[in-house]
N, C-alpha and C. Protein backbone atom coordinates (compact mmCIF):
# COMPACT_ATOMS: atom_id res chain seq x y z
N UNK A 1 -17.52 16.70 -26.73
CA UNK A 1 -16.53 15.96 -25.98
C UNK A 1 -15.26 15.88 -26.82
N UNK A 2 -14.02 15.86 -26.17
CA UNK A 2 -12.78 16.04 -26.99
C UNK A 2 -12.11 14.96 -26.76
N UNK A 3 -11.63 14.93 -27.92
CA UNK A 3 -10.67 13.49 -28.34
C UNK A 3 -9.99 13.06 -27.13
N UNK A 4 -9.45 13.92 -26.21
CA UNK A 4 -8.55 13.58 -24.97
C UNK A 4 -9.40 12.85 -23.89
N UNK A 5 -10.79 13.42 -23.54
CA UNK A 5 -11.84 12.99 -22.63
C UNK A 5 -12.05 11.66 -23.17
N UNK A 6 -12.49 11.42 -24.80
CA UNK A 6 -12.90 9.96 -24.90
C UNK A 6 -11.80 9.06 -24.59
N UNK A 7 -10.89 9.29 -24.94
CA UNK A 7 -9.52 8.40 -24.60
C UNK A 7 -9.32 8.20 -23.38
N UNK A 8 -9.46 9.09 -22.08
CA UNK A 8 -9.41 8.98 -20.85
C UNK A 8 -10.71 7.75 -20.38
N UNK A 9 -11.88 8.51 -20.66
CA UNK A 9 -12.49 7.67 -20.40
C UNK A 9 -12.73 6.08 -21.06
N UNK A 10 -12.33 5.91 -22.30
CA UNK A 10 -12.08 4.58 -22.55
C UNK A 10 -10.95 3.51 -21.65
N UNK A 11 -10.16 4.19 -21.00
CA UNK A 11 -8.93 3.68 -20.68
C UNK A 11 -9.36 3.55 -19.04
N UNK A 12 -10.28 3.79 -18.44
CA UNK A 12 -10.53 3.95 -16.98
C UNK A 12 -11.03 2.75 -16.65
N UNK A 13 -11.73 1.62 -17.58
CA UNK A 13 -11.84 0.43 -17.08
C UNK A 13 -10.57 -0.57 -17.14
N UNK A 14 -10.04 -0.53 -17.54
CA UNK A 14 -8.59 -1.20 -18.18
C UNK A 14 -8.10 -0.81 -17.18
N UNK A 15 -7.84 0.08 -16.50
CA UNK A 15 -6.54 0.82 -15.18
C UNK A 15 -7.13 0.66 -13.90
N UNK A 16 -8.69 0.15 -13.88
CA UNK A 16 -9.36 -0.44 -12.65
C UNK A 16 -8.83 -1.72 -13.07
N UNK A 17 -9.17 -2.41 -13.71
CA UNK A 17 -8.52 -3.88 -13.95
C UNK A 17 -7.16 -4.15 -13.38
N UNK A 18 -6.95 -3.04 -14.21
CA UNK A 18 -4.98 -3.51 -13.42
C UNK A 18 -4.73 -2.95 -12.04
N UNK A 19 -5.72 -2.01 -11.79
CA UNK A 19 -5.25 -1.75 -10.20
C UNK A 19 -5.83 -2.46 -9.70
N UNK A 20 -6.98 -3.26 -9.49
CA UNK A 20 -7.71 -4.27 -9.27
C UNK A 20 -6.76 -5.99 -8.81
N UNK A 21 -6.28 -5.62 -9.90
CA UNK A 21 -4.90 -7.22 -10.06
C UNK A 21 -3.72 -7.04 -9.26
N UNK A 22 -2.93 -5.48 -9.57
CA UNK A 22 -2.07 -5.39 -8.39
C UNK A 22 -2.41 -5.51 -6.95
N UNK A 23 -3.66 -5.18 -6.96
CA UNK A 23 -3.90 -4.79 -5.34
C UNK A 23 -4.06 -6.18 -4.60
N UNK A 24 -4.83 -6.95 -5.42
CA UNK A 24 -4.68 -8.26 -5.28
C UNK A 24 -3.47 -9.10 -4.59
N UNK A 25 -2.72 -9.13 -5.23
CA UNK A 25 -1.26 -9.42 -5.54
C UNK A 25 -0.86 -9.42 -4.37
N UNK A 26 -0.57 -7.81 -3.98
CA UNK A 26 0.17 -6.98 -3.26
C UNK A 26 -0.67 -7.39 -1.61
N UNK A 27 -2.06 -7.37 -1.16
CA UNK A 27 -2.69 -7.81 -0.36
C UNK A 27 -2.31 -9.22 0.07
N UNK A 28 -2.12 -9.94 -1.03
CA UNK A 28 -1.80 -11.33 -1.05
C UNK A 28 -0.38 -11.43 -0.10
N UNK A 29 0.18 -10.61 -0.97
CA UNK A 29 1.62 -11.20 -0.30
C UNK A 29 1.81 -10.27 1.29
N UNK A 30 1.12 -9.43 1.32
CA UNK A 30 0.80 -8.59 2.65
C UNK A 30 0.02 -9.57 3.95
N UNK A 31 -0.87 -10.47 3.51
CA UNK A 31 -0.91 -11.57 4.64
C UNK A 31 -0.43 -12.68 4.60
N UNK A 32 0.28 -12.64 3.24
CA UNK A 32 1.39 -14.49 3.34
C UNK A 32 2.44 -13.72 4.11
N UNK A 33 3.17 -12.45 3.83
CA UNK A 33 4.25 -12.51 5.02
C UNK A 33 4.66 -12.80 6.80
N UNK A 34 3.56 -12.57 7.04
CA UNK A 34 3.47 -12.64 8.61
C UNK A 34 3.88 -14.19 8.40
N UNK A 35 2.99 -14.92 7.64
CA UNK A 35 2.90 -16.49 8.19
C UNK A 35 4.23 -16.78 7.91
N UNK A 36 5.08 -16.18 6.59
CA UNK A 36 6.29 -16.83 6.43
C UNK A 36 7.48 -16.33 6.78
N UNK A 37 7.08 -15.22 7.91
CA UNK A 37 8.06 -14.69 8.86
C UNK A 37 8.18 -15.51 10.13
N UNK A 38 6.56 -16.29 10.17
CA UNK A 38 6.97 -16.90 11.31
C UNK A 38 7.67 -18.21 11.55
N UNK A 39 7.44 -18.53 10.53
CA UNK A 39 8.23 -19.83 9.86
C UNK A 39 9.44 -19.76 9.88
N UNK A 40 10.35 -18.70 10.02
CA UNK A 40 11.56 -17.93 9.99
C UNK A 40 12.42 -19.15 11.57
N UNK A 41 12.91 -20.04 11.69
CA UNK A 41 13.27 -20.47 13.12
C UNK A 41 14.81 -21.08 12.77
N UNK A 42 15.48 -20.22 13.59
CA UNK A 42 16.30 -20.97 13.66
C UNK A 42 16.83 -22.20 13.49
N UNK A 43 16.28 -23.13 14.49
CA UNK A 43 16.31 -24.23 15.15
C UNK A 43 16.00 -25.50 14.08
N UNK A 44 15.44 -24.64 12.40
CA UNK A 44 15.47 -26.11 11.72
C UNK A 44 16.81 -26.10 11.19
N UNK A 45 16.87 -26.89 10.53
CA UNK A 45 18.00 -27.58 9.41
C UNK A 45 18.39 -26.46 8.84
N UNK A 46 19.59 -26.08 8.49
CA UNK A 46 20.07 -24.89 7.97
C UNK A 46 19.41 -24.60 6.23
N UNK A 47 19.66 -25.55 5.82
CA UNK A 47 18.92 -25.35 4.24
C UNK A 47 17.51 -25.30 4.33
N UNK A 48 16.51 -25.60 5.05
CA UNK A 48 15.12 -25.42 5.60
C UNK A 48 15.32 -23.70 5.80
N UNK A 49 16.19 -23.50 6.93
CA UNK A 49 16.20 -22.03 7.32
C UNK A 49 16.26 -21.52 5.14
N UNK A 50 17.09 -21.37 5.14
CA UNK A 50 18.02 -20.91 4.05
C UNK A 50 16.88 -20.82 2.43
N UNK A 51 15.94 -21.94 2.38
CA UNK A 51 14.84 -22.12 1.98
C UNK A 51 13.62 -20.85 1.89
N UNK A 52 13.60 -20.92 3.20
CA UNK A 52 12.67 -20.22 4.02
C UNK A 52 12.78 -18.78 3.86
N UNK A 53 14.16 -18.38 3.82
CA UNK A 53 14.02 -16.97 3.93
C UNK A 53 14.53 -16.45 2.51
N UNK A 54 15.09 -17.07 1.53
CA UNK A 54 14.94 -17.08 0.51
C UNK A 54 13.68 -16.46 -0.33
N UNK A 55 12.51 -17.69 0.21
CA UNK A 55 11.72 -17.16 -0.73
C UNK A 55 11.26 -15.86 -0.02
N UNK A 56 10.68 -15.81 0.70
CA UNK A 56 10.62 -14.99 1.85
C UNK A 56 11.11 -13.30 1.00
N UNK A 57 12.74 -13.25 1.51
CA UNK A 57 13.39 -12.42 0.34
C UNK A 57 13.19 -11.86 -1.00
N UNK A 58 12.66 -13.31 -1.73
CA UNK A 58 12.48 -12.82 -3.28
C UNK A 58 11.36 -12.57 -3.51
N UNK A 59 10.33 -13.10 -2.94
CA UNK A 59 8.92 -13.04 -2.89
C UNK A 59 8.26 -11.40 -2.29
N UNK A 60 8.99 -10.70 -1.46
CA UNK A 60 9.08 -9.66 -1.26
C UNK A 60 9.28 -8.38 -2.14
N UNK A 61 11.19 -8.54 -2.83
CA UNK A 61 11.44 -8.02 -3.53
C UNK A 61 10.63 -8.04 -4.71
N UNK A 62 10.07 -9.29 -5.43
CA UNK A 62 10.27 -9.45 -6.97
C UNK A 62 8.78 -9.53 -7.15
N UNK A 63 7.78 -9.75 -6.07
CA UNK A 63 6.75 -9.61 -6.38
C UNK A 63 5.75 -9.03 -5.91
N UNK A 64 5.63 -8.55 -4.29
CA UNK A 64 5.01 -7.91 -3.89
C UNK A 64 5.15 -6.71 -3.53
N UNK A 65 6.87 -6.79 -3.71
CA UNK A 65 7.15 -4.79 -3.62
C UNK A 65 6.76 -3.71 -5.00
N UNK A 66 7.17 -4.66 -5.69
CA UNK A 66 6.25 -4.26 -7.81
C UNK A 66 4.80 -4.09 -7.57
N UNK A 67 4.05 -5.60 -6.83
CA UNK A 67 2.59 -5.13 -7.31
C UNK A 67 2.27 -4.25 -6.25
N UNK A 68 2.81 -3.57 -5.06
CA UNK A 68 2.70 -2.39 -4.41
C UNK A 68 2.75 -0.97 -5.26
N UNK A 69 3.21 -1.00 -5.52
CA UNK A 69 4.25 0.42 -6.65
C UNK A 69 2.80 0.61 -7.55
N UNK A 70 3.00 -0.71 -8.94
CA UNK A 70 2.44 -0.39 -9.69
C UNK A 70 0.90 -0.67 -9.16
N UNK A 71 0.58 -0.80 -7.87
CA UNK A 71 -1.33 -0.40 -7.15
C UNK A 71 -1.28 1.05 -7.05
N UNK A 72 -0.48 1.30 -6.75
CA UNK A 72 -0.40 2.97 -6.06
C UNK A 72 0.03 3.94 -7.15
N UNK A 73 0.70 3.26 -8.18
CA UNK A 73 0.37 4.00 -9.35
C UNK A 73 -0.70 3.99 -10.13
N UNK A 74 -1.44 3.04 -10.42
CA UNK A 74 -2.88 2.58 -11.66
C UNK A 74 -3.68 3.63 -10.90
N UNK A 75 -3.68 3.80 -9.21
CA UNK A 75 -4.53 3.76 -8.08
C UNK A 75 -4.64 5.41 -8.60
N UNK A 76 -3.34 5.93 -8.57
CA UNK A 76 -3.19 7.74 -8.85
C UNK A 76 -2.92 8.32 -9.86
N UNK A 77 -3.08 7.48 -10.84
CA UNK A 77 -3.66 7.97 -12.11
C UNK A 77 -4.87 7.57 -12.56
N UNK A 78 -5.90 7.05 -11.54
CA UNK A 78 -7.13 6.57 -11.61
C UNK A 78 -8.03 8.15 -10.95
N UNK A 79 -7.52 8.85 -9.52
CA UNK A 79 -7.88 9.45 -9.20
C UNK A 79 -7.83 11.01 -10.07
N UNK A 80 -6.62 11.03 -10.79
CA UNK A 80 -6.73 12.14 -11.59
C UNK A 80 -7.54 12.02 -13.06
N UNK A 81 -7.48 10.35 -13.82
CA UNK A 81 -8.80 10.47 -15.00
C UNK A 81 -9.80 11.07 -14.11
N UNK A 82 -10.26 10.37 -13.15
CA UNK A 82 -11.57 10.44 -12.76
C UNK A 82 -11.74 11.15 -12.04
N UNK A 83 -11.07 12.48 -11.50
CA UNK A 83 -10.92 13.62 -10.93
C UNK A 83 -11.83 13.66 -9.51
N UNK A 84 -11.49 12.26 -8.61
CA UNK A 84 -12.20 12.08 -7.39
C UNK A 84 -11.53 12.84 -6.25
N UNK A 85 -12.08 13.62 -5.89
CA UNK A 85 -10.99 14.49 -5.09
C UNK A 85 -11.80 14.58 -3.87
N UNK A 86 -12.86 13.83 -3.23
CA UNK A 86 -13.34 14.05 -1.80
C UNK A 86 -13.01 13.47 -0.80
N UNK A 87 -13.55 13.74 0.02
CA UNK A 87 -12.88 13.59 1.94
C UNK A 87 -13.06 11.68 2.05
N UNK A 88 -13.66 11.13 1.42
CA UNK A 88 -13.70 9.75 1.49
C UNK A 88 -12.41 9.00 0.61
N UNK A 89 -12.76 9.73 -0.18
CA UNK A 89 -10.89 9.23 -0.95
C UNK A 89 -9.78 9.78 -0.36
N UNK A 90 -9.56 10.53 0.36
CA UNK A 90 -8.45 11.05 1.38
C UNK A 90 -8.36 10.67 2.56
N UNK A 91 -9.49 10.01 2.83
CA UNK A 91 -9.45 9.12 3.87
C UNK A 91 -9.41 7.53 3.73
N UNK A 92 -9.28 6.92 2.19
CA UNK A 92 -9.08 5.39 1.85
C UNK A 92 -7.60 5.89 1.93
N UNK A 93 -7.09 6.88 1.55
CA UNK A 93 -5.22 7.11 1.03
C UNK A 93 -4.91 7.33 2.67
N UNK A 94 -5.13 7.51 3.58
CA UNK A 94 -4.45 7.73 4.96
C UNK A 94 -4.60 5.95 5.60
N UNK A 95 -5.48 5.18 4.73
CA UNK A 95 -5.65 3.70 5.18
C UNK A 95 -4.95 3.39 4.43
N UNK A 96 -4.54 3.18 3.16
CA UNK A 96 -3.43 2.75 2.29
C UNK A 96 -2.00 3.39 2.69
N UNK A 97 -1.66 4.70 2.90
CA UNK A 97 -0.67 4.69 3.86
C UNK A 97 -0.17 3.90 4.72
N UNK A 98 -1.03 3.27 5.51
CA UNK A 98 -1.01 2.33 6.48
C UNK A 98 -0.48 1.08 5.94
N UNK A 99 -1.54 0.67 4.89
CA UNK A 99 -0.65 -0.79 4.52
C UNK A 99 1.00 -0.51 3.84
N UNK A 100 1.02 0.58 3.22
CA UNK A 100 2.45 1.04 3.15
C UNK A 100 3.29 0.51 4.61
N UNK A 101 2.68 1.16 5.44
CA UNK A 101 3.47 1.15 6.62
C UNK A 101 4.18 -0.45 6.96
N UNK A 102 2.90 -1.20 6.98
CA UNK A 102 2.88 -2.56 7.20
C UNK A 102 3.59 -3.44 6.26
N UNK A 103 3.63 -3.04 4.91
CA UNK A 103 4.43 -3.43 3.75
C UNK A 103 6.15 -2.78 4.24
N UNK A 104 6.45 -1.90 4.61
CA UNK A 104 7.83 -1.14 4.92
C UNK A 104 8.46 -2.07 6.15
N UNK A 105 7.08 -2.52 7.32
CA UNK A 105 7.94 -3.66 8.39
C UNK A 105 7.79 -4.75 7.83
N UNK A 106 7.52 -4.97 7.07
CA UNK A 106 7.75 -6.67 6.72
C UNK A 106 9.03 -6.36 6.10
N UNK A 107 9.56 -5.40 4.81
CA UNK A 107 10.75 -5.84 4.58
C UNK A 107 11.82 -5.41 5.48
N UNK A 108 11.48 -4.64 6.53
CA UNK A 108 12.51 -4.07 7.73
C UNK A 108 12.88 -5.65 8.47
N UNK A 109 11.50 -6.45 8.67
CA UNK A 109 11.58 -7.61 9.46
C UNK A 109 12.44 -8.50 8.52
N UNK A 110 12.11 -8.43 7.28
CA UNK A 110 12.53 -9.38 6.26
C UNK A 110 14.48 -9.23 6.66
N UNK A 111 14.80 -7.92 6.18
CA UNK A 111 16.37 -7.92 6.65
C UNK A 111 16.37 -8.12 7.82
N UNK A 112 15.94 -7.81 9.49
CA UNK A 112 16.45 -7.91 10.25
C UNK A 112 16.26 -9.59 10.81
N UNK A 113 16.17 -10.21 9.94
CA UNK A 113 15.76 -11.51 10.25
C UNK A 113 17.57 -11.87 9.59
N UNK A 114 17.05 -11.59 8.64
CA UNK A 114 19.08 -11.96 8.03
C UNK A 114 19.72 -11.55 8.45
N UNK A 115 19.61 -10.49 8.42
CA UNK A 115 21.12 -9.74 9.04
C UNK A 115 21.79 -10.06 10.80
N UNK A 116 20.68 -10.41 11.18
CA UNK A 116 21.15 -10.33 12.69
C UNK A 116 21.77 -11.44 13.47
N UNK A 117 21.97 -12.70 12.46
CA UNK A 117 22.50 -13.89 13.24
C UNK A 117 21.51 -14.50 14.28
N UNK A 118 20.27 -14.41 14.10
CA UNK A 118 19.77 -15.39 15.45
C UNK A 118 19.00 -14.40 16.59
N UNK A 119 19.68 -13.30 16.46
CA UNK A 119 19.12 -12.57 17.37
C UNK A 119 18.06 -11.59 17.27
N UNK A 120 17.32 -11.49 16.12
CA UNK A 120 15.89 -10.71 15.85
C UNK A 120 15.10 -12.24 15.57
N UNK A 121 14.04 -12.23 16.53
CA UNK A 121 12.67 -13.20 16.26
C UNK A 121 11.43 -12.40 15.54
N UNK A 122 10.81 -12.67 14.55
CA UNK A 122 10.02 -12.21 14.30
C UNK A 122 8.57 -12.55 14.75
N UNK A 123 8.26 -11.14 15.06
CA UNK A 123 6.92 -11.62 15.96
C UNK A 123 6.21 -12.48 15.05
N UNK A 124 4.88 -12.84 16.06
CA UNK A 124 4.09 -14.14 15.22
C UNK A 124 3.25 -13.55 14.36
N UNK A 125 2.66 -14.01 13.46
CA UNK A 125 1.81 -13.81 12.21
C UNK A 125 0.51 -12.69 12.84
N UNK A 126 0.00 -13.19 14.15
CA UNK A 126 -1.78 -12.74 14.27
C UNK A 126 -1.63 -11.26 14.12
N UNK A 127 -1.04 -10.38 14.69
CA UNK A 127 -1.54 -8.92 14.82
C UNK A 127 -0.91 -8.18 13.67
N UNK A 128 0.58 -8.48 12.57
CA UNK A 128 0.27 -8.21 11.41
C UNK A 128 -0.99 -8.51 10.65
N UNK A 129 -1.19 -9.68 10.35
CA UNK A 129 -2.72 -10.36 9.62
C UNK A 129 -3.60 -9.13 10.46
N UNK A 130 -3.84 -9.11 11.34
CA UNK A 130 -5.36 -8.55 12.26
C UNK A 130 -4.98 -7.00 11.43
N UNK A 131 -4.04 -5.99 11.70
CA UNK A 131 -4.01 -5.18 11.12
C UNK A 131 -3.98 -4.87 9.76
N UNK A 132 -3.92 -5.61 8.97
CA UNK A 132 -3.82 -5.62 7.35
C UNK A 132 -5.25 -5.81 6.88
N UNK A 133 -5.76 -6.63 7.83
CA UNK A 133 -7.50 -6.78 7.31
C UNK A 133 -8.28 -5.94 8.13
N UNK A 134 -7.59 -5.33 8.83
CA UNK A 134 -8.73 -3.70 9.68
C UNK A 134 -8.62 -2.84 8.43
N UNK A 135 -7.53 -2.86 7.70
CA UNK A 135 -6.91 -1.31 6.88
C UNK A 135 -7.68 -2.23 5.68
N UNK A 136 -7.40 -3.19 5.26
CA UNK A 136 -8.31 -3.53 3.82
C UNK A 136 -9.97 -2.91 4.35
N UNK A 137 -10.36 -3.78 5.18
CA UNK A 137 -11.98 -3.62 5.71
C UNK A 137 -12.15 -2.10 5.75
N UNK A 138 -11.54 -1.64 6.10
CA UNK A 138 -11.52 0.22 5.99
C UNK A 138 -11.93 0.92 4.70
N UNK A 139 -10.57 0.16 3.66
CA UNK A 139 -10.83 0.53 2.56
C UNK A 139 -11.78 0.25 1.86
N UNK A 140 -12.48 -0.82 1.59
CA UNK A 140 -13.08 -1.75 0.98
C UNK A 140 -14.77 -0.90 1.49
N UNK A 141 -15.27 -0.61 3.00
CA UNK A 141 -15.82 0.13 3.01
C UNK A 141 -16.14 1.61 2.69
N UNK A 142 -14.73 2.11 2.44
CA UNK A 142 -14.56 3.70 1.59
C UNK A 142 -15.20 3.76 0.32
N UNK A 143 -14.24 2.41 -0.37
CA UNK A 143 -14.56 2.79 -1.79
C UNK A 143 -15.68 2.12 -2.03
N UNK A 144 -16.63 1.51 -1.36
CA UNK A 144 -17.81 0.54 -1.61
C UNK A 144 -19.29 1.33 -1.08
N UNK A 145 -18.88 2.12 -0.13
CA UNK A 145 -19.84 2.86 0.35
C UNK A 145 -19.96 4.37 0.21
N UNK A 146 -18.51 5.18 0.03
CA UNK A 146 -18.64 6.24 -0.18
C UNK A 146 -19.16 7.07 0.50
N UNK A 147 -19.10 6.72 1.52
CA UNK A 147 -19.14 7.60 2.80
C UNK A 147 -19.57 9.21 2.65
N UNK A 148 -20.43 10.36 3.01
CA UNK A 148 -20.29 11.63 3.03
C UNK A 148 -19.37 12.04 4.44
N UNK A 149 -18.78 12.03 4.21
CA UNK A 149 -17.54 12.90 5.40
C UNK A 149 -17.47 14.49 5.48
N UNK A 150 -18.20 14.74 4.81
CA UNK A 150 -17.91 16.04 4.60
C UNK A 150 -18.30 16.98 6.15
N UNK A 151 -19.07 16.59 6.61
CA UNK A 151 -19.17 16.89 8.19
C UNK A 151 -18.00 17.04 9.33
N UNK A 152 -17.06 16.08 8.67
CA UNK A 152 -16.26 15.86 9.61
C UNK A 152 -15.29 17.42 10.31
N UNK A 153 -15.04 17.56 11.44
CA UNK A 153 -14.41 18.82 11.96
C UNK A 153 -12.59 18.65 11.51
N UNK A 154 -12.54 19.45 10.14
CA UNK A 154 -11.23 19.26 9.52
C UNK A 154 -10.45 20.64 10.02
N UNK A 155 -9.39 21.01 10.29
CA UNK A 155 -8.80 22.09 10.46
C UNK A 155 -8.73 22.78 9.43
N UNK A 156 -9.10 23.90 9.16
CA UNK A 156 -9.32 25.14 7.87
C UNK A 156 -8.33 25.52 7.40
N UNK A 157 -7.39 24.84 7.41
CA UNK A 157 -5.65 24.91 6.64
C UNK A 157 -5.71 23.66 5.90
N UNK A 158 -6.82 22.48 6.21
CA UNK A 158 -6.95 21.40 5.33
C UNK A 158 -7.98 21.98 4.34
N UNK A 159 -9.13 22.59 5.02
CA UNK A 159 -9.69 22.86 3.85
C UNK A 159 -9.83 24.15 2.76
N UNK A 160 -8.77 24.82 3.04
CA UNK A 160 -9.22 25.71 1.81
C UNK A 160 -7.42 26.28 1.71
N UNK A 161 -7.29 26.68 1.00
CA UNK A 161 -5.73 27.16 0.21
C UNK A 161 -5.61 28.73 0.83
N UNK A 162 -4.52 28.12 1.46
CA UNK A 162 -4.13 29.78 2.43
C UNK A 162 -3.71 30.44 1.80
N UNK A 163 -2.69 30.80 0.39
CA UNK A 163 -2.68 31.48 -0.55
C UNK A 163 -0.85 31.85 0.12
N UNK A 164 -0.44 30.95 0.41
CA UNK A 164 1.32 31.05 0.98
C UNK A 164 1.97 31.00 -0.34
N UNK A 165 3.39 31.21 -0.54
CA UNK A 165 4.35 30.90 -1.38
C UNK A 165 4.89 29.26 -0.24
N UNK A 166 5.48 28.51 -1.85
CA UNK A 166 6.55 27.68 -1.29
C UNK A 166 7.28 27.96 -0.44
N UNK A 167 7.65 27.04 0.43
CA UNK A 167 8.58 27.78 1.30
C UNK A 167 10.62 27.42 0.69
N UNK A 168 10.27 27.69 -0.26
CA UNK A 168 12.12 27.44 -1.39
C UNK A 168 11.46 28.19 -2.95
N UNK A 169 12.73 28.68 -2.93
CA UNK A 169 12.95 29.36 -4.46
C UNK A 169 12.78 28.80 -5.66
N UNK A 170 11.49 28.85 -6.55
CA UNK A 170 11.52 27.87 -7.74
C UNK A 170 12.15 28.72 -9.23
N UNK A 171 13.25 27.95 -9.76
CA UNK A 171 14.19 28.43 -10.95
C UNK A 171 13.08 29.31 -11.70
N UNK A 172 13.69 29.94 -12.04
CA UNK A 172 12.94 30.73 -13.39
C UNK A 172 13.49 30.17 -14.97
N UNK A 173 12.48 29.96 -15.51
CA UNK A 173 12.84 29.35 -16.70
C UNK A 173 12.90 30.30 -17.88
């Protein structure tokens, strides 16, 4: 075994830990937003409003858009130590896509809540929440059960390397 392998593999519990903590984090603030979008009302006291979307704002930016990033990084340099490359892990990353997705409208909602003067309501909390815990429960069964997928009817351009060039000119060095 070579010096590079032991080092990899010493370091693979440590980078579950921390992807472990971001994901946390990042989940966290993925079902506090709905609730504190809905809280978003006009109709209170202007510094209540002003309060509200504040944290809302920073709580977004400063802490759950970071522990997003750095999940999806620990997450893909976890898959290359550990060189997991099957149809069940390509199918937790098309469910994490997803919470991407759901993470991208909250801060779309997040500005169009400011920006618009009154006139964007943000929908109510339940069917963000309902969808964030279908895509966790998804995942959580991927990586917990490990599924054999390999059955599944994939199109034969997914599975095997058609042997194309790029389609653009790469520099010669």
């Amino acid at each position: 075994m070579s010096g590079a392998a032991t080092w990899a593999e010493a370091i693979v519990p440590h980078l579950k830990a921390l992807h472990l903590g971001f994901l946390a984090l990042w989940l966290a603030g993925l079902f506090a937003l709905p609730q504190m979008l809905a809280r978003h009302d006009r109709t209170d006291l202007r510094a209540e409003f002003a309060q509200i979307r504040r944290a809302t704002h920073y709580g977004y930016v400063w802490a759950i858009t970071p522990a997003a990033v750095l999940a999806i990084l620990t997450g893909g340099i976890l898959i290359f130590l550990r060189e997991v490359f099957t149809v069940w892990l390509f199918a937790k990353l098309v469910l994490v896509a997803g919470l991407v997705a759901v993470h991208a409208w909250a801060g779309h909602t997040i500005i169009a809540v400011a920006e618009t003067d009154g006139r964007h309501e943000p929908p109510g909390p339940l069917a963000p929440t309902l969808l964030t815990a279908a895509l966790v429960l998804g995942i959580l069964v991927l990586v917990l059960a490990k599924p054999g997928l390999a059955g599944l009817p994939l199109p034969q351009w997914l599975l095997a390397p058609l042997g194309h060039q790029l389609p653009f000119d790469v520099p010669s060095r």
